[in-house]
C-alpha atoms as a PDB file:
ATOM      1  CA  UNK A   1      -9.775 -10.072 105.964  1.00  0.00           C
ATOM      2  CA  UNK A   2      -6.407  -9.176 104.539  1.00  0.00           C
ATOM      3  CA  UNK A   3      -3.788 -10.992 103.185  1.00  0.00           C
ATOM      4  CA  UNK A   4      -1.379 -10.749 105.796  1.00  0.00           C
ATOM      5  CA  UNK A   5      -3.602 -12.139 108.509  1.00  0.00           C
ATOM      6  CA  UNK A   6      -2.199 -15.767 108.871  1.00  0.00           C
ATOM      7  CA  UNK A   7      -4.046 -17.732 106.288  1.00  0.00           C
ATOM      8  CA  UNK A   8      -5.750 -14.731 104.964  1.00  0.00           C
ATOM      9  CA  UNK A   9      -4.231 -15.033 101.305  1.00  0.00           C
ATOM     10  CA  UNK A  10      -5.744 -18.679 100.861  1.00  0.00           C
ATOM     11  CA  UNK A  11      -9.027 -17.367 102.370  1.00  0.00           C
ATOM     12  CA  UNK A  12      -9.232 -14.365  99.989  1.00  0.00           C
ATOM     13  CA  UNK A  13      -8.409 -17.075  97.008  1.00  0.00           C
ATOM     14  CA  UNK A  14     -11.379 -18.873  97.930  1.00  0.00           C
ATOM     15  CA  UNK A  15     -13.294 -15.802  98.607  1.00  0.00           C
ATOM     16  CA  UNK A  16     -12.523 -14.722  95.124  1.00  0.00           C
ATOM     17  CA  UNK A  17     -12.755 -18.350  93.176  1.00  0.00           C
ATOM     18  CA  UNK A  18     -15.667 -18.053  90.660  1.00  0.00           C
ATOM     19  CA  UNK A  19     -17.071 -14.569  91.654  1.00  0.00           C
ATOM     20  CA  UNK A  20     -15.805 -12.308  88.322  1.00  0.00           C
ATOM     21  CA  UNK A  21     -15.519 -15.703  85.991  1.00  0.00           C
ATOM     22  CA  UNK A  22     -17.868 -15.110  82.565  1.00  0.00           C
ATOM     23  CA  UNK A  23     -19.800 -18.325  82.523  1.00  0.00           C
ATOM     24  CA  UNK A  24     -22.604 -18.844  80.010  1.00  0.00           C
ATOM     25  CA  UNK A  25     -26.037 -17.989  81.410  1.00  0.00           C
ATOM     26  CA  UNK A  26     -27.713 -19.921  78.514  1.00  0.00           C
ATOM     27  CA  UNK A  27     -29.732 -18.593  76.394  1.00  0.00           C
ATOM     28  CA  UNK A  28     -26.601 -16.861  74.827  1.00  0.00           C
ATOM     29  CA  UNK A  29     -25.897 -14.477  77.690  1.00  0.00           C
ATOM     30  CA  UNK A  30     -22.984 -14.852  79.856  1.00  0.00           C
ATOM     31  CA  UNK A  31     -22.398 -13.295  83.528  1.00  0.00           C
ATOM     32  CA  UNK A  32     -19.924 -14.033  86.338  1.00  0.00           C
ATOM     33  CA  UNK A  33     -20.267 -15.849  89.799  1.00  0.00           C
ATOM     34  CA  UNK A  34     -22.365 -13.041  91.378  1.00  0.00           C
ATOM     35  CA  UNK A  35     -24.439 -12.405  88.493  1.00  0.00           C
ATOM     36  CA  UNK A  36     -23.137  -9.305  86.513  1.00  0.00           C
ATOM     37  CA  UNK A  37     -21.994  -9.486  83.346  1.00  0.00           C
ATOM     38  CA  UNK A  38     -18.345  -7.622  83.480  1.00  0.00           C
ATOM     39  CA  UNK A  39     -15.346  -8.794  84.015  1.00  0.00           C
ATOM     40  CA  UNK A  40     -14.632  -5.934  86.539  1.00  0.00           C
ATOM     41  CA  UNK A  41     -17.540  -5.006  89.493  1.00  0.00           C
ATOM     42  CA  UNK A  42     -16.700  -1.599  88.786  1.00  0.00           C
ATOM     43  CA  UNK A  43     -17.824  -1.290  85.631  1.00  0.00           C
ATOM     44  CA  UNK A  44     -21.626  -2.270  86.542  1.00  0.00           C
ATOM     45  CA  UNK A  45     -21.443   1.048  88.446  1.00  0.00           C
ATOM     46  CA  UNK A  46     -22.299   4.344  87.470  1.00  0.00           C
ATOM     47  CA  UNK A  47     -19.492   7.395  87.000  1.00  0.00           C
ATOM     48  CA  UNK A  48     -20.533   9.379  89.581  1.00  0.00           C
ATOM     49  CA  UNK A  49     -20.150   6.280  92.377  1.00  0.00           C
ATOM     50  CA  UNK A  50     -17.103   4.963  91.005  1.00  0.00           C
ATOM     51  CA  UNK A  51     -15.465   8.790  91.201  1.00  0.00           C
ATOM     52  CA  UNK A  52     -16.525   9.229  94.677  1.00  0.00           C
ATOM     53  CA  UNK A  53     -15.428   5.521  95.648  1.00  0.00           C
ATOM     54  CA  UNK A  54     -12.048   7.137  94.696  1.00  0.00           C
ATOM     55  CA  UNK A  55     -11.699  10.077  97.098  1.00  0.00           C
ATOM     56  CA  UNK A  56     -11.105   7.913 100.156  1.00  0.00           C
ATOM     57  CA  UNK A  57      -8.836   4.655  98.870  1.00  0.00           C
ATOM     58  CA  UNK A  58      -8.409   2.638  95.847  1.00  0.00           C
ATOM     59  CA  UNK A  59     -10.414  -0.579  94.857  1.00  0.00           C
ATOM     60  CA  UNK A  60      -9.633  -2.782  92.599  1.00  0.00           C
ATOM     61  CA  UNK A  61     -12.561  -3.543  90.402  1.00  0.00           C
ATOM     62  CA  UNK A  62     -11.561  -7.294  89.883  1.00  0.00           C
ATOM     63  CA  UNK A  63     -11.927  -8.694  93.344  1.00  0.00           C
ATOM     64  CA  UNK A  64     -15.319  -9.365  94.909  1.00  0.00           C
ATOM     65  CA  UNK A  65     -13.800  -8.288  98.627  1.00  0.00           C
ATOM     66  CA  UNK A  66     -13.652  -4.591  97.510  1.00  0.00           C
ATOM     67  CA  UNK A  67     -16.859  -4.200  95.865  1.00  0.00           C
ATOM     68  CA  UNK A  68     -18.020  -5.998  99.625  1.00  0.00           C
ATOM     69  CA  UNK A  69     -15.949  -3.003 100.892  1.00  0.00           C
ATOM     70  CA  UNK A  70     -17.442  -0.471  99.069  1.00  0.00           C
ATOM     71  CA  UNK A  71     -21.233  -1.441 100.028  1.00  0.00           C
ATOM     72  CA  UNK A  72     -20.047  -1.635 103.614  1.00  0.00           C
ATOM     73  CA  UNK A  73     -18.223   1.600 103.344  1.00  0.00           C
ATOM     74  CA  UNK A  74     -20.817   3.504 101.328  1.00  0.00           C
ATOM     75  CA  UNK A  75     -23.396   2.366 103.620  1.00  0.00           C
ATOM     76  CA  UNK A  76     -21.686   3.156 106.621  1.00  0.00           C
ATOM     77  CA  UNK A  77     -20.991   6.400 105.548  1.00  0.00           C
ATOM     78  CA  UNK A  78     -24.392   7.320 103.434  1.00  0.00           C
ATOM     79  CA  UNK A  79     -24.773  10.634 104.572  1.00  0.00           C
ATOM     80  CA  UNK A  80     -21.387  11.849 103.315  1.00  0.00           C
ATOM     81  CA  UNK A  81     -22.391  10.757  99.614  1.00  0.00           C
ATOM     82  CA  UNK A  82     -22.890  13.357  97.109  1.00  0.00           C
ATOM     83  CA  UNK A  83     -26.387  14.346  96.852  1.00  0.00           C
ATOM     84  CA  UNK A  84     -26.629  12.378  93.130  1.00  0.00           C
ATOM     85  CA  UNK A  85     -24.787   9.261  94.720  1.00  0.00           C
ATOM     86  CA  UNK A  86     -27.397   9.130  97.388  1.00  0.00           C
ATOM     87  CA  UNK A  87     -30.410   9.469  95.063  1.00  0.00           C
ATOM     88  CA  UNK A  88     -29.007   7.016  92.864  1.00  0.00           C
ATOM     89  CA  UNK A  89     -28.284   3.835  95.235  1.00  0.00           C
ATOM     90  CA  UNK A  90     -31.390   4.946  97.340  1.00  0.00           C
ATOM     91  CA  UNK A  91     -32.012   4.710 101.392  1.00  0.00           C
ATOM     92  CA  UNK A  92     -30.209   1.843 103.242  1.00  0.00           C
ATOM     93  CA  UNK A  93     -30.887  -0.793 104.045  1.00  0.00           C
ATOM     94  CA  UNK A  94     -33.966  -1.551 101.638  1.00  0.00           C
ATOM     95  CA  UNK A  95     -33.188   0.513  98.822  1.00  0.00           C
ATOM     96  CA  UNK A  96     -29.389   0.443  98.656  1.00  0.00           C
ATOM     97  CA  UNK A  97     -29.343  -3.257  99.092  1.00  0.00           C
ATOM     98  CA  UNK A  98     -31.623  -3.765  95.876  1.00  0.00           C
ATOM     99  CA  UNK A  99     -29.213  -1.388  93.830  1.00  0.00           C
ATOM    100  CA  UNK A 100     -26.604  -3.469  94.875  1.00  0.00           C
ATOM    101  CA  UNK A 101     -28.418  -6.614  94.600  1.00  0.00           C
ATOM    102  CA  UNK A 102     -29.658  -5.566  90.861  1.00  0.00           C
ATOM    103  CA  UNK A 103     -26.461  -5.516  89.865  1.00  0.00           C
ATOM    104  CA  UNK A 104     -24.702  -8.298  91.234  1.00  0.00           C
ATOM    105  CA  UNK A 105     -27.847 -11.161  92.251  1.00  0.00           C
ATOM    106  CA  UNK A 106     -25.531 -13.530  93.168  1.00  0.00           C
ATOM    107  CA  UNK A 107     -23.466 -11.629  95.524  1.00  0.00           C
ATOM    108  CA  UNK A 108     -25.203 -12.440  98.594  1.00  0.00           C
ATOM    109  CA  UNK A 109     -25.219 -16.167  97.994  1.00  0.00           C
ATOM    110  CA  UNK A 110     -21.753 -16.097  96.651  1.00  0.00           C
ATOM    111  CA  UNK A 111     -20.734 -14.345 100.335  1.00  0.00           C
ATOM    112  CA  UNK A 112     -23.275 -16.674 102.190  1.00  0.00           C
ATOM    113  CA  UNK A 113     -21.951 -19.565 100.471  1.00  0.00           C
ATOM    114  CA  UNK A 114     -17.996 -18.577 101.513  1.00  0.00           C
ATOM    115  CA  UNK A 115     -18.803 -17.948 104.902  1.00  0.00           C
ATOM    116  CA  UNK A 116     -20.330 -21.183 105.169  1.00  0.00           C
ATOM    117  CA  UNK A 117     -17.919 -23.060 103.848  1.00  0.00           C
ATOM    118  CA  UNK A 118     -14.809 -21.259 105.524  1.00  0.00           C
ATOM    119  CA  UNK A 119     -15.555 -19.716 109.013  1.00  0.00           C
ATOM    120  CA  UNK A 120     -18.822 -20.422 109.810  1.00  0.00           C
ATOM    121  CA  UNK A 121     -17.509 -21.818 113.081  1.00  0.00           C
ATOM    122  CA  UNK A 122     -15.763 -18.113 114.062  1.00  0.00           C
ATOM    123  CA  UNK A 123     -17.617 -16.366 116.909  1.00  0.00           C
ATOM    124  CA  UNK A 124     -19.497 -13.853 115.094  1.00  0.00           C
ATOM    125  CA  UNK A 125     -20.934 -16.181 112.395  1.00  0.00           C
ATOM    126  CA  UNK A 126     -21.712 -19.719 114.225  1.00  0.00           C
ATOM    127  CA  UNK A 127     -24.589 -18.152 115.738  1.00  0.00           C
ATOM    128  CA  UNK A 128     -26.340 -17.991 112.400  1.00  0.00           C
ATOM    129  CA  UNK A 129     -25.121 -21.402 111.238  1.00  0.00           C
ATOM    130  CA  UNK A 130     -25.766 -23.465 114.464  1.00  0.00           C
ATOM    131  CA  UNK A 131     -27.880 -21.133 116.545  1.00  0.00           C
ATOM    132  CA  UNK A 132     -26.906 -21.068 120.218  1.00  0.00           C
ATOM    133  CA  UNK A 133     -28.108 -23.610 122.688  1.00  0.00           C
ATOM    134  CA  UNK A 134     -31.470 -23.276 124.257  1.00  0.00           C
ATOM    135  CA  UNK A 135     -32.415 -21.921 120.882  1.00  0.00           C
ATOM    136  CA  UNK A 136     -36.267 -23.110 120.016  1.00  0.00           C
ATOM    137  CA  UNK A 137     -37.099 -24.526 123.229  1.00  0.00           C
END
């Protein structure tokens, strides 16, 4: 999703409403809509990912659709990770989605919860949201 896909900038508003907000966790601890507690993704990351994230495009560690890129990107492309990088997020898919999901436990209900709400009825999602005839017979 991009900005200048037709609608794309109101799509990426909603997609980023409420994901990087502080909001008080109670008992005196705050964190944002997926769960961290920085105001910037980035900075729940160690050096050595963050510096390799670098070497390939820039993200900008205040909007919830990069950090989706860069667990896409870095998963896609494990093998390519520095040795250290590798051992640090672990093995996809188990491993590197509970370094992810660690860091930022709200992230997958925060992206569930968008694509429900938004384009659950494109293609390539409405099979998960309204199954496909013949389903359960």
């Amino acid at each position: 999703m991009e900005d200048r896909e037709v609608g794309g900038s109101l799509l990426l508003n909603d997609l980023e409403r409420g994901a990087l907000e502080r909001k008080d966790g109670g008992l005196g601890e705050t964190e944002n809509g997926i769960g961290g507690k920085h105001k910037k993704w980035s900075d729940a990351l160690p050096p050595a990912l963050t510096e390799n994230m670098g070497k390939y495009r820039s993200y900008n560690g205040r909007e919830v659709r990069d950090l989706l890129r860069v667990i896409r990107n870095k998963s896609n492309h494990f093998r390519e990770l520095p040795r250290n990088v590798r051992e640090t997020v672990g093995d996809p898919p188990d491993a590197f989605y509970r370094y992810f999901e660690t860091r930022f436990p709200k992230l997958a209900l925060h992206a569930f919860e968008f694509v429900k709400k938004n384009v659950a009825h494109e293609p390539q999602f409405a099979k998960y949201f309204f199954g496909s005839a013949g389903e359960g017979e």
